[in-house]
N, C-alpha and C. Protein backbone atom coordinates (compact mmCIF):
# COMPACT_ATOMS: atom_id res chain seq x y z
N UNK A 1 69.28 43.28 -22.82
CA UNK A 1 68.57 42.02 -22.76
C UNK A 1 68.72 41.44 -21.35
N UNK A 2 67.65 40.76 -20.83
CA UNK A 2 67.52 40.38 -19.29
C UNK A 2 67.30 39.19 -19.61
N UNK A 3 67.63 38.14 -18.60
CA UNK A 3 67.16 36.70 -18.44
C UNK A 3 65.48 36.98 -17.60
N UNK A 4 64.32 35.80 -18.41
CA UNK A 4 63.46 35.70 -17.42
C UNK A 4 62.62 34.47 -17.28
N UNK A 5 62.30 34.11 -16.67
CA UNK A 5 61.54 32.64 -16.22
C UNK A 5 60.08 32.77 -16.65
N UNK A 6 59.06 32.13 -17.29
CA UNK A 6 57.58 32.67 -17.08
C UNK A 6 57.05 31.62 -17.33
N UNK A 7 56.24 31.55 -16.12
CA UNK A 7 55.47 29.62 -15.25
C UNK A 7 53.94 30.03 -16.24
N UNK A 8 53.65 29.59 -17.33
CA UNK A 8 52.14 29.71 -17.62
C UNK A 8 51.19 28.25 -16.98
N UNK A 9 50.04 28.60 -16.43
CA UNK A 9 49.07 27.42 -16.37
C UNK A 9 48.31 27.56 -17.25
N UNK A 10 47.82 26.55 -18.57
CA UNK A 10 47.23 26.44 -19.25
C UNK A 10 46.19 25.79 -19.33
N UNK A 11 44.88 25.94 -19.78
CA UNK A 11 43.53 25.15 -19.50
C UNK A 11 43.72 23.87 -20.38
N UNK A 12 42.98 22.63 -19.74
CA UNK A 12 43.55 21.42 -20.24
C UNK A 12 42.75 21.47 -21.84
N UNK A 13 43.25 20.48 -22.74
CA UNK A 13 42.45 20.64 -23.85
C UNK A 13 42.89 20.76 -25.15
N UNK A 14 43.56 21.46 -24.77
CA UNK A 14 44.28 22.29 -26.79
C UNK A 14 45.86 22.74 -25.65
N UNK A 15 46.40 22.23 -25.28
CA UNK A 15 47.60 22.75 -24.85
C UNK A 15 48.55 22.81 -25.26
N UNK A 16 48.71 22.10 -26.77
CA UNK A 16 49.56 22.31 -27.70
C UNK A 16 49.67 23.70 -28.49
N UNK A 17 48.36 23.88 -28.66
CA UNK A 17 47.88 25.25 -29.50
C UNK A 17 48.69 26.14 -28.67
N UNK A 18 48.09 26.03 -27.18
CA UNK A 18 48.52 27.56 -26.29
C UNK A 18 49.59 27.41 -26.46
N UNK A 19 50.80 26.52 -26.11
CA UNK A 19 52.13 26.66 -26.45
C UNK A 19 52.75 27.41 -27.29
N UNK A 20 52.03 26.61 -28.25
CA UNK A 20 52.97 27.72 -29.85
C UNK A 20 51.77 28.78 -29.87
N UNK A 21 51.22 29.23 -28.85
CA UNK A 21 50.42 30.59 -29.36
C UNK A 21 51.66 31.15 -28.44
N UNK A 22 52.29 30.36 -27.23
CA UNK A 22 53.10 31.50 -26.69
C UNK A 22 54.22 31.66 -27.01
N UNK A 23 54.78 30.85 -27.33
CA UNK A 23 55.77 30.76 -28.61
C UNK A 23 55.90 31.96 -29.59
N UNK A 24 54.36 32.02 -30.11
CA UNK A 24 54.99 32.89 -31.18
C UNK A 24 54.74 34.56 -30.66
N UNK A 25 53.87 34.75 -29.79
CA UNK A 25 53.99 35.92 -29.17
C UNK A 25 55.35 36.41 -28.29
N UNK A 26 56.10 35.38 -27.88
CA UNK A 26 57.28 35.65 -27.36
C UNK A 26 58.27 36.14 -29.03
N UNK A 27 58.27 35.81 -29.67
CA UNK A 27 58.91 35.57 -30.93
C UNK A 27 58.44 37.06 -31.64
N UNK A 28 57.03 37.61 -31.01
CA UNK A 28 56.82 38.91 -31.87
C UNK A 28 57.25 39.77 -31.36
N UNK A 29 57.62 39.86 -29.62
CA UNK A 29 58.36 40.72 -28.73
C UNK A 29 59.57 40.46 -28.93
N UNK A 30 60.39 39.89 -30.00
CA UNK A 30 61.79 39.49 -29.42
C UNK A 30 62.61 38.93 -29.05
N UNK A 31 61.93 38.07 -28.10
CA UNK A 31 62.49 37.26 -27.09
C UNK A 31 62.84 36.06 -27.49
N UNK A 32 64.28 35.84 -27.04
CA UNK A 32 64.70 34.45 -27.59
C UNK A 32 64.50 33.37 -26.53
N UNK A 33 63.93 32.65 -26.90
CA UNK A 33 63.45 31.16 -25.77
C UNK A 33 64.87 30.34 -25.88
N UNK A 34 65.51 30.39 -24.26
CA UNK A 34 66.79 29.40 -24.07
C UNK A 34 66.37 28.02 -23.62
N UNK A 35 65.08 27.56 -22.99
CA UNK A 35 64.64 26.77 -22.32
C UNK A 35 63.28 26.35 -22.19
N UNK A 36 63.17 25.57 -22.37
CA UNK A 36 61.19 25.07 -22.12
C UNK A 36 61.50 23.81 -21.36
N UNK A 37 60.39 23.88 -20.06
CA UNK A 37 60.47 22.95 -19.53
C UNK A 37 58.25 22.54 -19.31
N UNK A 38 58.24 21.23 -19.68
CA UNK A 38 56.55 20.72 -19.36
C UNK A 38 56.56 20.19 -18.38
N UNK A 39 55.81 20.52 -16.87
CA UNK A 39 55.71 19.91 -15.55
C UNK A 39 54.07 18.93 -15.89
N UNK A 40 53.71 18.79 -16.88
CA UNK A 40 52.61 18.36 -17.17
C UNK A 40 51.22 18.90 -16.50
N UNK A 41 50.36 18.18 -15.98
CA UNK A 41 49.03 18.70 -15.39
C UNK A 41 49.26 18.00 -13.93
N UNK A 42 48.58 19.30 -13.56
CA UNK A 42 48.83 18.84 -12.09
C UNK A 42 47.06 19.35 -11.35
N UNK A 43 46.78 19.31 -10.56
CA UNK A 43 44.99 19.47 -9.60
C UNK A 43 45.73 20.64 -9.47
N UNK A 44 45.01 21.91 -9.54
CA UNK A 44 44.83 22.94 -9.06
C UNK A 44 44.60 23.13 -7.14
N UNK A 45 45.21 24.30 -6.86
CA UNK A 45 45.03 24.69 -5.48
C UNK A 45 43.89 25.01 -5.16
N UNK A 46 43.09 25.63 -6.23
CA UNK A 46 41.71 26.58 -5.63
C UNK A 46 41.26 26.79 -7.31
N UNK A 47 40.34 26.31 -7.37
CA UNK A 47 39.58 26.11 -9.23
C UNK A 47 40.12 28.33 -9.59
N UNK A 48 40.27 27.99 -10.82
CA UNK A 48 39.96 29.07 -11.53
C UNK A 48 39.37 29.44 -12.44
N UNK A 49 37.81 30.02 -12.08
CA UNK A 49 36.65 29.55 -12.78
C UNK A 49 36.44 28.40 -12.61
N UNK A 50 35.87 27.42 -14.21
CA UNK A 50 35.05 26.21 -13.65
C UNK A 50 36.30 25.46 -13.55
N UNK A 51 37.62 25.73 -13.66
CA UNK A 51 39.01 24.86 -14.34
C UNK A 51 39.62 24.55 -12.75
N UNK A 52 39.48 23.13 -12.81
CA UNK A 52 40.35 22.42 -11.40
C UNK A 52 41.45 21.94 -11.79
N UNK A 53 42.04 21.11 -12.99
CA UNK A 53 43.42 21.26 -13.52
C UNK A 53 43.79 22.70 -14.25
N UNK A 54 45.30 22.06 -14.71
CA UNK A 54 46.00 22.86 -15.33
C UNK A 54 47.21 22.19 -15.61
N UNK A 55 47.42 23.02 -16.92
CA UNK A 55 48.76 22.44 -17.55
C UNK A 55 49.80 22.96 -17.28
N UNK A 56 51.15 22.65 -16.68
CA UNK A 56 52.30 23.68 -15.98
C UNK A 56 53.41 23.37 -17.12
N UNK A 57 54.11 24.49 -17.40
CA UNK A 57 54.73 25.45 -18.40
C UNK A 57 55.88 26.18 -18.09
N UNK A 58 57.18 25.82 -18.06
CA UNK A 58 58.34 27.16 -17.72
C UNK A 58 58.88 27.17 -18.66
N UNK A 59 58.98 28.60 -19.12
CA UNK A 59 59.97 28.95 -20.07
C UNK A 59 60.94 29.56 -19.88
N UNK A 60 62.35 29.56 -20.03
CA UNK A 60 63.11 30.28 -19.85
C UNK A 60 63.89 31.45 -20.93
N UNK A 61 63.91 32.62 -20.73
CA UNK A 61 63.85 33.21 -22.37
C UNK A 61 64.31 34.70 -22.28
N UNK A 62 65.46 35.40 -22.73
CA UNK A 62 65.84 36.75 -22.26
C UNK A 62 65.47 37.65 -23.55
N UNK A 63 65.07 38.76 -23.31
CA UNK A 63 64.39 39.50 -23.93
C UNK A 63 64.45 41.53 -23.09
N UNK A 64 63.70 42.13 -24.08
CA UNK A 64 63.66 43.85 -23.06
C UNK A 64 62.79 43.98 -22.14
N UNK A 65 63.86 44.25 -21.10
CA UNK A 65 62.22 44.09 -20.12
C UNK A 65 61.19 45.69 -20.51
N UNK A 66 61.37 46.19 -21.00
CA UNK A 66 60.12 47.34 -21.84
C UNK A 66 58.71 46.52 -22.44
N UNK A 67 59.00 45.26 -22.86
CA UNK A 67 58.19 44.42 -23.82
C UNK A 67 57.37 43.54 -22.46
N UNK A 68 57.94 43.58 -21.54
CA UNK A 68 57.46 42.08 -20.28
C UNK A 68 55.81 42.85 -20.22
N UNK A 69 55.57 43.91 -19.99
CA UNK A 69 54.45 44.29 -19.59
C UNK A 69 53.31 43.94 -20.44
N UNK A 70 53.99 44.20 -22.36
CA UNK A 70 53.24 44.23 -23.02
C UNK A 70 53.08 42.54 -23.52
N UNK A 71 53.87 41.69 -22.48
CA UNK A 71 53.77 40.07 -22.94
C UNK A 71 52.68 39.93 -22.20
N UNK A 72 52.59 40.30 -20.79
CA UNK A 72 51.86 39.97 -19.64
C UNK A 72 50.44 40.04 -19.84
N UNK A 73 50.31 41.88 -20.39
CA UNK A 73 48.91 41.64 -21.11
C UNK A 73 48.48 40.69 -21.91
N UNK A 74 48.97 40.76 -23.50
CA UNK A 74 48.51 39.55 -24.19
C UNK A 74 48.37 38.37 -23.36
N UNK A 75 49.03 37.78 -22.53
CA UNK A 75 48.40 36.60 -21.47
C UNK A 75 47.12 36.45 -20.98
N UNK A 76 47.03 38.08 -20.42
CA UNK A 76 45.99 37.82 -20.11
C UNK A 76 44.69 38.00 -20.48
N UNK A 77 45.14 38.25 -22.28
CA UNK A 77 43.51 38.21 -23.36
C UNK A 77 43.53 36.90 -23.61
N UNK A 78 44.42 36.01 -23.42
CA UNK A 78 44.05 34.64 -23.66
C UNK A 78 43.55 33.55 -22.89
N UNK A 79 42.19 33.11 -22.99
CA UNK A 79 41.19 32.71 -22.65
C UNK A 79 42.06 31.48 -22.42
N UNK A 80 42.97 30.76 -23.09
CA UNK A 80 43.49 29.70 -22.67
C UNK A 80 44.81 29.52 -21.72
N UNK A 81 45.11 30.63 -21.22
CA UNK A 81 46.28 30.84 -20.03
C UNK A 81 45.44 30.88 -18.76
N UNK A 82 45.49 30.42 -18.06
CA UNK A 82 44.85 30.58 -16.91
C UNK A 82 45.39 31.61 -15.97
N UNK A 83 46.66 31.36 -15.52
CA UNK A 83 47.59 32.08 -14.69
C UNK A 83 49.24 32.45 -15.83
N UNK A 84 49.73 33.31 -14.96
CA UNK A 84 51.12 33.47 -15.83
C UNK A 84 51.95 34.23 -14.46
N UNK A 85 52.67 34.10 -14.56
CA UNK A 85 54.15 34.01 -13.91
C UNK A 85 55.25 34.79 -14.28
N UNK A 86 55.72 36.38 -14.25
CA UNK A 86 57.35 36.64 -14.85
C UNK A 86 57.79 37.09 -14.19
N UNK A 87 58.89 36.33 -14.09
CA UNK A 87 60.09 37.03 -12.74
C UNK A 87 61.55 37.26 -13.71
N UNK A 88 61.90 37.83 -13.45
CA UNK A 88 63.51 38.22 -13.96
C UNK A 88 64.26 37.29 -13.10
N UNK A 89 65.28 36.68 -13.87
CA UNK A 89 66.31 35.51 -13.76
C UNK A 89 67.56 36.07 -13.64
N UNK A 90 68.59 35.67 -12.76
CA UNK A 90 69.76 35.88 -12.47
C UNK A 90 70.76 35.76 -13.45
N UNK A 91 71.59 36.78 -14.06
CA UNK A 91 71.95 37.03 -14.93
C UNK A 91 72.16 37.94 -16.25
């Protein structure tokens, strides 16, 4: 088991939903969530698509890293993640 950090930006709107959608996909890989932190919405750097906000998201959560790849994808079938973020955490 590895420690890892993962920053999601979420499209404004239903950002509760995406949460516990990532929630429970972390939960089907395994991974135990030590930490959630909400940076709230902040203006985007450069729109993605038509989306100029975004909702900022860290989770902190150790799990196999064998599974990170297959989290990363599912991220990115979801129409409501905009960006995603996983770095391995010290420890």
């Amino acid at each position: 088991m590895r420690n890892y950090e993962i920053t999601n930006i979420l499209r404004e709107g239903n950002v509760e939903e995406t949460k516990s959608a990532v929630k429970e996909l972390l939960s089907k890989y395994n991974f135990t969530i030590q930490g959630e932190e909400d940076w709230g919405s902040k203006r985007l750097w450069h729109p993605v698509g038509q989306d100029e906000q975004g909702h900022f998201t860290l989770i902190k959560c150790s799990g196999s890293p064998s599974e990170v790849a297959k989290i990363e994808h599912e991220f990115k079938l979801n129409a409501n993640i905009l960006k995603t973020l996983v770095i391995r955490a010290n420890g």
